[in-house]
Protein backbone atom coordinates (compact mmCIF):
# COMPACT_ATOMS: atom_id res chain seq x y z
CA UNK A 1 0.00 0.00 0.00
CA UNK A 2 1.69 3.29 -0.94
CA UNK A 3 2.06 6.22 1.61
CA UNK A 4 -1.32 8.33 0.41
CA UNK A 5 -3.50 5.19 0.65
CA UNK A 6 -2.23 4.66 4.29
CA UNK A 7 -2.75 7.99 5.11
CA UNK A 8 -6.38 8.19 3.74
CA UNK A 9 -6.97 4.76 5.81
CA UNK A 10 -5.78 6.55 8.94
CA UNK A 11 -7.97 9.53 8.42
CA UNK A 12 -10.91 7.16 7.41
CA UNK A 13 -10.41 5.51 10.87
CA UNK A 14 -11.29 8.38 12.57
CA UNK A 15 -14.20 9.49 10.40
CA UNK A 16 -15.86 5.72 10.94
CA UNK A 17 -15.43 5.76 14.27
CA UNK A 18 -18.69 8.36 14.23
CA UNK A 19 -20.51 7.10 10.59
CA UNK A 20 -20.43 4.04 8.73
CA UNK A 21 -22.55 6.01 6.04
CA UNK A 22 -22.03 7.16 2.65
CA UNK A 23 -21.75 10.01 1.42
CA UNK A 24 -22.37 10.98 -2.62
CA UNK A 25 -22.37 14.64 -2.54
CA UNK A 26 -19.11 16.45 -1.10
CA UNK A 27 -19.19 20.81 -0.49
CA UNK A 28 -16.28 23.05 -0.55
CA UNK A 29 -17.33 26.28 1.14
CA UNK A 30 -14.99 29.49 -0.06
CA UNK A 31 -14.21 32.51 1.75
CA UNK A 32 -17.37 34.22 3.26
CA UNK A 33 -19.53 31.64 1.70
CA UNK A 34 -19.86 28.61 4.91
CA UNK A 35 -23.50 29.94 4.96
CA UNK A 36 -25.08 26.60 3.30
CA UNK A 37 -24.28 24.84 6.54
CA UNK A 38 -27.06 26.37 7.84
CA UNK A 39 -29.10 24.04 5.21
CA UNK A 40 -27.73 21.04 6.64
CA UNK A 41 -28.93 18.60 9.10
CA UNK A 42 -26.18 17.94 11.12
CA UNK A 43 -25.73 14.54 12.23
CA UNK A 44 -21.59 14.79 12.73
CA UNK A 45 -18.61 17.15 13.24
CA UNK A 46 -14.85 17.00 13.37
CA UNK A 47 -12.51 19.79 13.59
CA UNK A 48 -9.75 19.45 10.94
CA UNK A 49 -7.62 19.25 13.96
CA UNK A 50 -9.34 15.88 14.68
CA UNK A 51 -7.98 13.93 11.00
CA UNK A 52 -5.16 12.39 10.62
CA UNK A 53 -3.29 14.16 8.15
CA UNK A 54 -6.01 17.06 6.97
CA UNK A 55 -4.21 20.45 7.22
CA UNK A 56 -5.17 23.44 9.33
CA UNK A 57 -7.42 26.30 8.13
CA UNK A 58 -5.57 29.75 8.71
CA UNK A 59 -7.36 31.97 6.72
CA UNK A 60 -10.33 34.93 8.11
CA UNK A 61 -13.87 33.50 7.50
CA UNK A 62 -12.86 29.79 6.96
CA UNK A 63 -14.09 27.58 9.84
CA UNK A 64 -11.97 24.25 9.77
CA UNK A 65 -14.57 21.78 10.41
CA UNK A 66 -15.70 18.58 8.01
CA UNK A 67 -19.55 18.55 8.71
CA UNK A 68 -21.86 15.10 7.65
CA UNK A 69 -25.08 15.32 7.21
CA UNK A 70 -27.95 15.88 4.80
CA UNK A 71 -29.37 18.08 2.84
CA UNK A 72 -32.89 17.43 0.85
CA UNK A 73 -32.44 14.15 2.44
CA UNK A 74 -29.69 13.57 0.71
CA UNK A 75 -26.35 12.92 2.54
CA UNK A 76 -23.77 15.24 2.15
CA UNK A 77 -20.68 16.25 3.71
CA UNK A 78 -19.18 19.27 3.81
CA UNK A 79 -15.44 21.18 4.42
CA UNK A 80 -16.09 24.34 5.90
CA UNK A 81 -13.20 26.24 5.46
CA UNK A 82 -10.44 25.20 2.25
CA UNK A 83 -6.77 25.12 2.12
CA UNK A 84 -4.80 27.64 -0.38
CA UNK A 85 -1.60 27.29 -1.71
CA UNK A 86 -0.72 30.68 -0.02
CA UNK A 87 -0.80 29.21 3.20
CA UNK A 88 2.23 27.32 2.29
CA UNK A 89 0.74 23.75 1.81
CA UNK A 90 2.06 21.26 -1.01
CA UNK A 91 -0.73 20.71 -3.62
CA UNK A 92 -1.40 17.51 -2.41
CA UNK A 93 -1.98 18.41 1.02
CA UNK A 94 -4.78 20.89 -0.77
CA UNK A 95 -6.33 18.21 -1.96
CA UNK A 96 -5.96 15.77 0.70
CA UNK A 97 -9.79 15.89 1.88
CA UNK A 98 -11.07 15.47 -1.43
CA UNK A 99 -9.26 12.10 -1.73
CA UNK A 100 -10.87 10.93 1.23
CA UNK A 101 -14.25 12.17 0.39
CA UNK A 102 -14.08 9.47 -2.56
CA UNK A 103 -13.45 7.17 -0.19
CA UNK A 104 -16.24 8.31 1.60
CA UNK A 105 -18.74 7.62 -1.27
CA UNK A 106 -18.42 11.14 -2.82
CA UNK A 107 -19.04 11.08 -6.30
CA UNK A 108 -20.09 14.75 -6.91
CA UNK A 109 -18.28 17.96 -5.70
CA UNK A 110 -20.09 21.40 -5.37
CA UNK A 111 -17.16 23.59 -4.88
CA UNK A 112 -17.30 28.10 -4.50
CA UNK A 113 -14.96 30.33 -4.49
CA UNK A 114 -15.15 34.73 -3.60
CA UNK A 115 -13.24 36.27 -7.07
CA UNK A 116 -12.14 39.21 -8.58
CA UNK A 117 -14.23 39.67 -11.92
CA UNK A 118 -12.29 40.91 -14.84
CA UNK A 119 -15.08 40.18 -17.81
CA UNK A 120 -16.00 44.18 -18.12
CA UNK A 121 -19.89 42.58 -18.30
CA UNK A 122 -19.55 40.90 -15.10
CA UNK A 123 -20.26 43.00 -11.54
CA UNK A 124 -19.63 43.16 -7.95
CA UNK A 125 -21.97 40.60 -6.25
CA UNK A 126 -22.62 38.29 -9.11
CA UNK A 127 -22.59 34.47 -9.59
CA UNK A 128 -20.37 33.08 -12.00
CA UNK A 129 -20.90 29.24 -13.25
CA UNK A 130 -17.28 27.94 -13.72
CA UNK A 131 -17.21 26.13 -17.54
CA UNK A 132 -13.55 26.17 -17.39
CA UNK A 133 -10.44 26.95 -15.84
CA UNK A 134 -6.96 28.39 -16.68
CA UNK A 135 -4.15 26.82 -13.75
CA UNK A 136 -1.29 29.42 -13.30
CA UNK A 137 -0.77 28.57 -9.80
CA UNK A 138 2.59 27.37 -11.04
CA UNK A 139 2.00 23.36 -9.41
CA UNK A 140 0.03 20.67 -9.88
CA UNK A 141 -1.15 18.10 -7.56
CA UNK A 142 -0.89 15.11 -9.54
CA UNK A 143 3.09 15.81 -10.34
CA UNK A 144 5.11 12.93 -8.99
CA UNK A 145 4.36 9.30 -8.57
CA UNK A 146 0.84 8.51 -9.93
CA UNK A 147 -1.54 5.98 -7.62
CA UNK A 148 -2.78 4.03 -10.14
CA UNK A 149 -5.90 2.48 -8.04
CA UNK A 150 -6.88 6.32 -7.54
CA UNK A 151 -7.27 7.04 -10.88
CA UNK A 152 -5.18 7.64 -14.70
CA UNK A 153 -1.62 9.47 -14.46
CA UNK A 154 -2.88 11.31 -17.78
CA UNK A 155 -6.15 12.23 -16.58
CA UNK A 156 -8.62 13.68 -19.13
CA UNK A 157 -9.84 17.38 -18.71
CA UNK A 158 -11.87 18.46 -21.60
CA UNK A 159 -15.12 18.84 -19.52
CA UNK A 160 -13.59 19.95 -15.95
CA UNK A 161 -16.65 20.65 -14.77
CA UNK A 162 -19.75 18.69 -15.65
CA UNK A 163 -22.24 20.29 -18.26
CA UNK A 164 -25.21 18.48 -16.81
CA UNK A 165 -24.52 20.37 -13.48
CA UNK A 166 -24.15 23.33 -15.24
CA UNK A 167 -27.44 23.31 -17.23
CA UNK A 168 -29.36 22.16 -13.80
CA UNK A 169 -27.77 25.35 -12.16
CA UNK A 170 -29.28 27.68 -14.96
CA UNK A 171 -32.93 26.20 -14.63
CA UNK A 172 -32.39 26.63 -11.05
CA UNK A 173 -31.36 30.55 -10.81
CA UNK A 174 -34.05 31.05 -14.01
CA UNK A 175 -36.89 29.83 -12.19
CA UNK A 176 -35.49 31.67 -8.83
CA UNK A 177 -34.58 34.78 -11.06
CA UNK A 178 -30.85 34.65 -9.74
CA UNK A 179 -28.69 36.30 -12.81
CA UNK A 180 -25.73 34.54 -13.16
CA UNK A 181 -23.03 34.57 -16.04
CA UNK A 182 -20.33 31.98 -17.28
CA UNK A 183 -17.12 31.85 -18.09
CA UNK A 184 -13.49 31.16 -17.06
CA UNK A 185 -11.76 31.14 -13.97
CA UNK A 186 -7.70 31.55 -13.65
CA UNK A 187 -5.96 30.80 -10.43
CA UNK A 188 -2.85 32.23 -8.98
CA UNK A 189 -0.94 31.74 -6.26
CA UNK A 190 -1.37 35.18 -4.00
CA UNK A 191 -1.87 36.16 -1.41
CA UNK A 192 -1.79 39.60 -3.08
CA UNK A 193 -3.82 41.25 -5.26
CA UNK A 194 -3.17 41.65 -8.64
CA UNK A 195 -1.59 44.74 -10.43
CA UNK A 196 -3.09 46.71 -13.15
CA UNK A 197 -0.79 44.96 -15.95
CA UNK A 198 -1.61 41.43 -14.28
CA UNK A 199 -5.14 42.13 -14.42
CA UNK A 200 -4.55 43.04 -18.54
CA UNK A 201 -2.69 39.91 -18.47
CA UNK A 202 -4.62 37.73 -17.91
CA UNK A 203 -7.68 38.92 -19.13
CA UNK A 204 -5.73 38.57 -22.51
CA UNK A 205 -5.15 34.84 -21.75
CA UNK A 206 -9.50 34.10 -22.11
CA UNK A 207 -10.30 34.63 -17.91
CA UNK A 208 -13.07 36.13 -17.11
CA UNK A 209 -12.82 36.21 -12.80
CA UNK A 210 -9.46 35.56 -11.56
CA UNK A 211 -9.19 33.90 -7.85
CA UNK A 212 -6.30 31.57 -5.65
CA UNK A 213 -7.89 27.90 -5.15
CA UNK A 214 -10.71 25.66 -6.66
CA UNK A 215 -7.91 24.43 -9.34
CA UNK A 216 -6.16 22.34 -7.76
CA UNK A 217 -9.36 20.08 -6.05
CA UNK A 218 -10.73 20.49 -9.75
CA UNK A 219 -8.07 18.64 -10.83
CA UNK A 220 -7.56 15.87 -8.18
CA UNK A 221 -11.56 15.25 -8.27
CA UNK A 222 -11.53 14.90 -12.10
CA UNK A 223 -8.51 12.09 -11.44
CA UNK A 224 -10.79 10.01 -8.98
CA UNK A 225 -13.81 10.38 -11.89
CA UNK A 226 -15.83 12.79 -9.12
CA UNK A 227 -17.72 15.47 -11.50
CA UNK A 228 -17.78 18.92 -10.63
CA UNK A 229 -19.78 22.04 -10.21
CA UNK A 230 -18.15 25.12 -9.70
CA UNK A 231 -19.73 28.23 -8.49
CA UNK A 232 -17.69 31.45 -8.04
CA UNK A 233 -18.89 35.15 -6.17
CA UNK A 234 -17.24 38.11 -7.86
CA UNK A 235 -16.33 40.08 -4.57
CA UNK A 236 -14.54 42.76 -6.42
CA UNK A 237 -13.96 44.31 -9.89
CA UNK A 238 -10.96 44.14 -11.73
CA UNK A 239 -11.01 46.43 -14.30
CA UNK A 240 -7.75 48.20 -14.78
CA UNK A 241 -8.45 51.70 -15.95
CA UNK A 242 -10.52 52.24 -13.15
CA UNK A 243 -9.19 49.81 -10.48
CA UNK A 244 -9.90 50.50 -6.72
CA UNK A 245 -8.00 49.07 -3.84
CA UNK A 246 -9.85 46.69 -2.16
CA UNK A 247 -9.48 44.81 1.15
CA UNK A 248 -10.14 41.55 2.93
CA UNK A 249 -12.86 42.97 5.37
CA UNK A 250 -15.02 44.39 1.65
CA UNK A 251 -14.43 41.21 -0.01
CA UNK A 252 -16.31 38.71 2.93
CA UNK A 253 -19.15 41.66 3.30
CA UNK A 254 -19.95 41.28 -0.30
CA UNK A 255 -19.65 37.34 -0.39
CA UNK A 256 -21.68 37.10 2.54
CA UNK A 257 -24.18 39.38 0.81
CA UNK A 258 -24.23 37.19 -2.16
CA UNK A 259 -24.07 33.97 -0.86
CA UNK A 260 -27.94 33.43 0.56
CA UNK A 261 -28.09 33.29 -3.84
CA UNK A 262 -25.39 30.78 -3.99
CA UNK A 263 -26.89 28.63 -1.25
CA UNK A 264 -30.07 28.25 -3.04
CA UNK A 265 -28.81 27.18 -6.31
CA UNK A 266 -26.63 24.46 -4.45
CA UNK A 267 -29.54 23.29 -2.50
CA UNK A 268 -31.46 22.94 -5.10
CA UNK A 269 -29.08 21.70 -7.58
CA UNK A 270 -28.59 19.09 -4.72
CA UNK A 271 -32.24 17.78 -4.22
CA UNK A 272 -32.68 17.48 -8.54
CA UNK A 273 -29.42 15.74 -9.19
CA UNK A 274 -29.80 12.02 -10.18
């Protein structure tokens, strides 16, 4: 058994010490958006500080638990709080938990993320469907040794996150009159902001909302054959001819403000998916 395998067996240990259920559906909660916890009913708890091997959270606004439970009767479990590659964790420790929420039945991942919107259409406070993804994070967390029994060393990518998803999202926010665009997300590694000529940059390279996670689980979920649906909250515009310095504090106000929209869509998107 290689090292990762024995690692996700000791974490597993833990986790089935409390639940011998499974789980199909697995949540990623972004900065300022651990609101659809709220929706859940709660049957168990751990602090990441309770799992074998699961990294700390150290970022404002992200909790550090791994909640079980269900939502529209459906069980689901749930990290509230991610990891970033800013906080100075390897790419596989990143995507550590979504390994063992395979293992834990998982076999769709709703995953959001607060960004800065750079499509000149796009606003402050709107949703963004993710259809794609650009990685300049500079690291990938399939580089080195592949685990074959986890899944392909070349893994496909041509439909990173899963059309049917999308399309139930859009009835979803049409018949709840949510407005919500689609497009392109590019990650880098932070923590800072971008600069004007950055922003320029890559908008030139197709983006549409720039941001500094999401990738990386994207990737490791699509090796394990878990689809995806990702849902992004532009917290700030970054236009820049008229760019505005922006800080932390703004950024969770105006995810938190948007997020009741986001919640909704994932519930629902939860109770209709087959």
């Amino acid at each position: 058994m290689s090292g990762l395998l024995e690692k996700i067996n000791e974490t597993l240990e833990v986790i089935r010490k409390k639940t011998k259920d499974n789980y199909e559906t697995g949540i990623i909660l972004g900065t300022g958006l651990g609101g659809l916890v709220k929706e859940i009913e709660i049957e168990h708890v751990f602090d990441y500080s309770e799992l074998p091997h699961f990294p700390l959270s150290t970022v404002e606004s992200h909790k550090g638990k791994l909640i079980f439970g269900k939502i529209n009767g459906k069980k689901v479990v749930a990290m509230q709080g991610r990891f970033h590659y800013y906080e100075g964790y390897t790419m596989q420790q990143i995507t550590y938990p979504v390994r063992v929420m395979k293992f834990l039945g998982v076999n769709t991942l709703l995953v959001s993320n607060a960004c800065g919107g750079m499509n000149p259409v796009y606003r402050r406070g709107d949703i963004m469907l993710m259809q794609d993804h650009i990685n300049l994070l500079g690291d990938n967390p399939l580089i080195g040794r592949n685990e074959d029994t986890l899944g392909p060393r070349f893994p496909d990518m041509s439909e990173p996150y899963n059309l049917e998803l999308i399309k139930l999202a859009e009835e979803v926010a049409l018949e709840n009159k949510i407005k919500v665009q689609k497009g392109v997300y590019v990650a880098v590694p932070g923590p800072n902001l971008e600069t004007r000529a950055e922003y320029r940059f890559l908008r030139a390279t197709g983006a549409d909302v720039v941001g500094m996670s999401t990738i990386p689980e994207n990737i490791v979920a699509n090796h394990m054959g878990i689809r995806v649906l990702g849902i992004s909250i532009i917290t700030d515009e970054c236009f820049p001819d008229s760019l505005k310095a922006v800080n932390v504090e703004e950024i969770i106000a105006t995810a938190m403000e948007a997020e009741p929209k986001m919640t909704l869509i994932m519930k629902e998107v939860i109770k209709r998916m087959k």
